[in-house]
Protein backbone atom coordinates (compact mmCIF):
# COMPACT_ATOMS: atom_id res chain seq x y z
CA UNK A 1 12.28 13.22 -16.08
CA UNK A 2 13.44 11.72 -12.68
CA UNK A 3 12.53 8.12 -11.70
CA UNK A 4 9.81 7.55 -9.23
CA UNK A 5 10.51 5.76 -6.03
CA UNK A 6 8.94 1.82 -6.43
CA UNK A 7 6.85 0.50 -3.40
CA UNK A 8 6.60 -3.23 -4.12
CA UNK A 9 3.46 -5.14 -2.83
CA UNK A 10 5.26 -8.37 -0.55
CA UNK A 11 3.59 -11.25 0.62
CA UNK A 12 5.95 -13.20 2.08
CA UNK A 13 9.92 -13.43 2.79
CA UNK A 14 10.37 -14.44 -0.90
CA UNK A 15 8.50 -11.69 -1.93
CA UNK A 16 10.73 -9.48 0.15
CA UNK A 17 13.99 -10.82 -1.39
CA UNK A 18 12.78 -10.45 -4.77
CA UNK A 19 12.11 -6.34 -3.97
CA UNK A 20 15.36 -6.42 -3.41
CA UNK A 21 16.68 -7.88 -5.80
CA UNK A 22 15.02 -5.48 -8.65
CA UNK A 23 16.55 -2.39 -6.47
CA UNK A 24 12.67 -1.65 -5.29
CA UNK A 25 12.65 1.17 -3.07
CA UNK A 26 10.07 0.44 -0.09
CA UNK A 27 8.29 -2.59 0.91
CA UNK A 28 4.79 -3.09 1.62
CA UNK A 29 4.38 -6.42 3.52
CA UNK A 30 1.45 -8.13 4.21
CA UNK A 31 0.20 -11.86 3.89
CA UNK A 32 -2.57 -13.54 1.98
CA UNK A 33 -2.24 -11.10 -0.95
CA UNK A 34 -4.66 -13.64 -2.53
CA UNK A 35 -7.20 -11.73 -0.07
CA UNK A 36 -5.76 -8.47 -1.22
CA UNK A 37 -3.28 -8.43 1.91
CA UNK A 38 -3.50 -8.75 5.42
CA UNK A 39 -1.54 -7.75 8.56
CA UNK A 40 1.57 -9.75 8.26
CA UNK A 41 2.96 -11.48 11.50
CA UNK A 42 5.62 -10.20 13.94
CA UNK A 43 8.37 -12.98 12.70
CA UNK A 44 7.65 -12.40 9.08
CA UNK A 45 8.39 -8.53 9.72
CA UNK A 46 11.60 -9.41 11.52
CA UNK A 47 12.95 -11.52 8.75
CA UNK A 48 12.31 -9.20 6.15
CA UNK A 49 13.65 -5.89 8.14
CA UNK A 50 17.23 -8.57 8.48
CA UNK A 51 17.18 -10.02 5.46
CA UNK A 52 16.45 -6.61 3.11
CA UNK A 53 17.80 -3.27 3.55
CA UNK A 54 14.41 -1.74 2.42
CA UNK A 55 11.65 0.70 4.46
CA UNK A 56 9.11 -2.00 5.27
CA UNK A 57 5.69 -0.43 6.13
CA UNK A 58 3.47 -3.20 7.33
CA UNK A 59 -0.53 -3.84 6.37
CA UNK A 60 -2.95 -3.32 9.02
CA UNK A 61 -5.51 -5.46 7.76
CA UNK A 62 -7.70 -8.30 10.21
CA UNK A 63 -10.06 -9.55 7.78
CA UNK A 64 -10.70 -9.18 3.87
CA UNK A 65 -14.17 -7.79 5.01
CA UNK A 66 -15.68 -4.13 4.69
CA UNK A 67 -13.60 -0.99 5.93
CA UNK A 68 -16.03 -0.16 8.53
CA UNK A 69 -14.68 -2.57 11.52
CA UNK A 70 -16.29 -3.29 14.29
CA UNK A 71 -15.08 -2.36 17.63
CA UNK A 72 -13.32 -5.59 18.04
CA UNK A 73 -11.75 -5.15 15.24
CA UNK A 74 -10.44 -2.37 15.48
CA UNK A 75 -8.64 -3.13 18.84
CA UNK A 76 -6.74 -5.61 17.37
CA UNK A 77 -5.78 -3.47 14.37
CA UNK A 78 -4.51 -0.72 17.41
CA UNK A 79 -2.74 -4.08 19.24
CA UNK A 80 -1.02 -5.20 15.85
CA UNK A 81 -0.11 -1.59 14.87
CA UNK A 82 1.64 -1.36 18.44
CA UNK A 83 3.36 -4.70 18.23
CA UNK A 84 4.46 -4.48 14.49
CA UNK A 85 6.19 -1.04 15.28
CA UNK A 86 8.05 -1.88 17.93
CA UNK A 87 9.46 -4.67 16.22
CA UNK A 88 10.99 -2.56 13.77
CA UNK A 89 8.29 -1.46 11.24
CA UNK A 90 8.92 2.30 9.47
CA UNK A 91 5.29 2.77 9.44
CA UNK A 92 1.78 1.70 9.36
CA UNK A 93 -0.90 0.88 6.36
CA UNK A 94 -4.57 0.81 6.99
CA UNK A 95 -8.12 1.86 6.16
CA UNK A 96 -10.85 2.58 7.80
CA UNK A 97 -14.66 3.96 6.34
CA UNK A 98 -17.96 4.81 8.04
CA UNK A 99 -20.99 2.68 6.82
CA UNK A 100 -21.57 5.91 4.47
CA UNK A 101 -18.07 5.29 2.60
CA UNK A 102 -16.48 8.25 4.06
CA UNK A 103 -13.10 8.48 6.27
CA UNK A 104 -13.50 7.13 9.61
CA UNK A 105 -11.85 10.63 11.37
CA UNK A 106 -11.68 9.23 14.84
CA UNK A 107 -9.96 6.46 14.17
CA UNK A 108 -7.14 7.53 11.69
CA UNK A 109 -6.46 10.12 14.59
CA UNK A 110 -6.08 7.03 16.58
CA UNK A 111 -4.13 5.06 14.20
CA UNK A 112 -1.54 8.23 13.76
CA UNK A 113 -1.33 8.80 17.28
CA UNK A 114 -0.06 5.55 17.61
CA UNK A 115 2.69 5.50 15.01
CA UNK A 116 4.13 8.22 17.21
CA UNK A 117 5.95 9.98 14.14
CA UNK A 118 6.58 6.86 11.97
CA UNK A 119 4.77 6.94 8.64
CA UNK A 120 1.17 6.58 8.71
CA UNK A 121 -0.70 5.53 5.08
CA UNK A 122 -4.47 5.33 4.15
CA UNK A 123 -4.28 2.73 1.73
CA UNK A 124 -6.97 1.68 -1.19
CA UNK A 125 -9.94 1.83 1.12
CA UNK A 126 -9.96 5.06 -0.08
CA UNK A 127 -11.30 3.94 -3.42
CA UNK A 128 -14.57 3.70 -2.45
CA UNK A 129 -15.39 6.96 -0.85
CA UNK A 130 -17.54 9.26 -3.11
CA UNK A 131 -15.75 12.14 -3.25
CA UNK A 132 -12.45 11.96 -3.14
CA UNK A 133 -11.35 15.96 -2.62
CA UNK A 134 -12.94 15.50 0.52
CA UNK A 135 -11.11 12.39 1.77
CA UNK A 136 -8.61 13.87 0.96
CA UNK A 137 -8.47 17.31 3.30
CA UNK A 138 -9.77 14.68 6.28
CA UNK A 139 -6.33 12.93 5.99
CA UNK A 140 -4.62 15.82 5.32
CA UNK A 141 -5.83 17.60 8.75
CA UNK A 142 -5.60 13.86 10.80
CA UNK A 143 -1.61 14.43 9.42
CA UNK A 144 -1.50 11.00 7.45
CA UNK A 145 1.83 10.97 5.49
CA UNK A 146 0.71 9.42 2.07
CA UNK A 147 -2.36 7.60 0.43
CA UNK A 148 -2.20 4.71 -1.59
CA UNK A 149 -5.04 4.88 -4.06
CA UNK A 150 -6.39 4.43 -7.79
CA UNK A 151 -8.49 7.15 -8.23
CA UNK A 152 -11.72 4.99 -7.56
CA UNK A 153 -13.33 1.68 -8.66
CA UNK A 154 -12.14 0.26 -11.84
CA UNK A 155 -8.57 0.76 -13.96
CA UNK A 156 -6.10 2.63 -12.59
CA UNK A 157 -5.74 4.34 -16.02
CA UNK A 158 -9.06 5.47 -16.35
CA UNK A 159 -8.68 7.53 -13.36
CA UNK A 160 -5.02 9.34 -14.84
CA UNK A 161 -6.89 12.95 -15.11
CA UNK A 162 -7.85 12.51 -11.96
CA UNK A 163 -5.29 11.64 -10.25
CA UNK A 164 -3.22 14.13 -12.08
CA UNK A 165 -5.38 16.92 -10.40
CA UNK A 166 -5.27 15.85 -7.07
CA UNK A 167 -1.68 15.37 -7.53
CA UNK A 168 -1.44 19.58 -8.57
CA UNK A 169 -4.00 20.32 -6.03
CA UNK A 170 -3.22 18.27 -2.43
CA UNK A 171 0.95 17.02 -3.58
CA UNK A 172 2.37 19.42 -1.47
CA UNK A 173 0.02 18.58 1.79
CA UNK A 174 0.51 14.72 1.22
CA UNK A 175 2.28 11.64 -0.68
CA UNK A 176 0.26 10.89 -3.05
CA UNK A 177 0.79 7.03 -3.98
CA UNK A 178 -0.67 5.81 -7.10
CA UNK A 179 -1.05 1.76 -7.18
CA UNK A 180 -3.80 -1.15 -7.59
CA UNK A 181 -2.89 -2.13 -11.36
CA UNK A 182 -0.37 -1.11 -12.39
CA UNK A 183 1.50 -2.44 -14.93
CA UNK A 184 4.35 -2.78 -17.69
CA UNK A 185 1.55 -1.75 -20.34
CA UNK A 186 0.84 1.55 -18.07
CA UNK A 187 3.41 2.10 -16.29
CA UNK A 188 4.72 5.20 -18.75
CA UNK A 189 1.81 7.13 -18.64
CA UNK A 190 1.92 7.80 -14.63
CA UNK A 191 5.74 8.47 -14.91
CA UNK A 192 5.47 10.76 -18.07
CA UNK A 193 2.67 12.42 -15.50
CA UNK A 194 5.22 13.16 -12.90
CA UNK A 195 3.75 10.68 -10.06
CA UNK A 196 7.36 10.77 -7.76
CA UNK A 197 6.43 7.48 -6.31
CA UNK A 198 4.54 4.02 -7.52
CA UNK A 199 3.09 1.00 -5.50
CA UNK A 200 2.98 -2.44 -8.10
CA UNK A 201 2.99 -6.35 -7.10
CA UNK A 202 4.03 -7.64 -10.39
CA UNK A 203 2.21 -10.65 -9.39
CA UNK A 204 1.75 -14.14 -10.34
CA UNK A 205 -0.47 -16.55 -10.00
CA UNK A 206 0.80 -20.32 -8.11
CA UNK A 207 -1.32 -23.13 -7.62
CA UNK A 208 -0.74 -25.78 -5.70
CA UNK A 209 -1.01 -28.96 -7.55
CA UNK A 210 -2.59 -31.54 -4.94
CA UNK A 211 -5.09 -28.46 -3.06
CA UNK A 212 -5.59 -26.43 -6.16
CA UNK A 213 -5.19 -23.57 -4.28
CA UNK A 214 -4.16 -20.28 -5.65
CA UNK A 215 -1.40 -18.26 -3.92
CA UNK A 216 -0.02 -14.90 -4.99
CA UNK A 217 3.61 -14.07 -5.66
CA UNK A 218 6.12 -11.44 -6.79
CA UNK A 219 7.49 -12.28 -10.04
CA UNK A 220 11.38 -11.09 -10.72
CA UNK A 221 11.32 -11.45 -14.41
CA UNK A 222 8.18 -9.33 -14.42
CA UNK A 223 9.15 -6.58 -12.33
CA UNK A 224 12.46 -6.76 -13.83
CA UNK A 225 10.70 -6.27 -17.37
CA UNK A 226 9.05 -3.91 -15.97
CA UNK A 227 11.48 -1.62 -14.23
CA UNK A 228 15.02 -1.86 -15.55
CA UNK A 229 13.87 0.61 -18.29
CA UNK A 230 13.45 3.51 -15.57
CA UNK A 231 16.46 2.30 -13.67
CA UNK A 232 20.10 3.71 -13.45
């Protein structure tokens, strides 16, 4: 059984450091994962692609809102997609759904055109689209390199037979990225499955003592826990 690659969920430069430090394969950097991650800022990218030696693929993400953005929106998803490549970025991650929950075509054409061959990734939005064969074939044909997804709403582990079969049926068209809570108590069953790559924050919970508020973090003992089993 070979080890899957490890995409680890980053929210900040500290975040970065500590997917390095557990030997994580790929970054996925955002900020605000509180918010579930948004597009992270040109100088946070560039200290993280000279600080690590990891694949950073960068969240393009304006709001914590619904997937169907507005035309404003979605200009300055295009504008940070162009900025955040240039500066070094080994691809893009993003979502975007009609008001019926299905992929937006037209604009993950858009959104691949612009990578201009770097990687291009529909991430969880895809969660909420009703059937998820079909989603599936529209990213296929748009030429998106990999979706991040849980197989719908709800536990990631619910959704195992499912993911399983889209896995045997659409793994050779597309990466297929299982993520969105997973876990040291669940982690076995998607690598006994096969899965060749996983996404995980291994995240904790701060709180500031004075504002009370809550900030997200990567946690090294946790992914560390976690992980070193499957490592060499």
């Amino acid at each position: 059984m070979n080890n899957p690659r490890i995409e680890i969920c980053c929210g900040s430069i500290a975040d970065a450091l500590v997917a390095q430090q557990v030997k994580a394969d790929r970054i996925e950097l955002n900020q605000a994962l509180e918010l579930g991650g948004l597009t992270p800022s040109v100088g946070l990218l560039q200290a993280v692609k000279l600080l690590t030696t990891l694949p950073v693929m960068v969240m393009i993400r304006p709001h914590n809102g619904p997937y169907d953005y507005s035309e404003a929106d979605f200009e300055i998803m295009k504008a940070d997609a162009v900025s955040l490549l240039r500066k070094g970025a080994d691809g893009i991650v993003f979502g975007a759904l009609t008001s019926h929950r299905t992929i937006d075509v037209q604009r993950v054409k858009t959104m691949v055109a612009l990578a201009n061959g770097k990687q291009v990734v529909f991430h969880k939005a895809i969660d909420q689209v009703p059937d998820l064969d079909e989603a599936l074939k529209h990213l296929i044909a748009c030429g998106v390199t990999r979706v991040l997804f849980g197989g719908g709403l709800g536990r990631i582990e619910d959704h195992l037979p499912l993911l399983e079969r889209l896995q045997v049926t659409y793994g050779k068209q597309i990466e297929l990225l299982p993520g969105g809570g997973l876990h040291g108590g669940n982690l076995q069953q998607f690598i006994e499955a096969g899965f060749t790559q996983l996404h995980m924050t291994g995240k904790r919970l701060d709180t500031d003592p004075v504002t009370s508020v809550t900030h997200v973090a990567v946690d090294e003992s946790t992914l560390r826990t976690w992980l070193t089993p499957y490592q060499k």
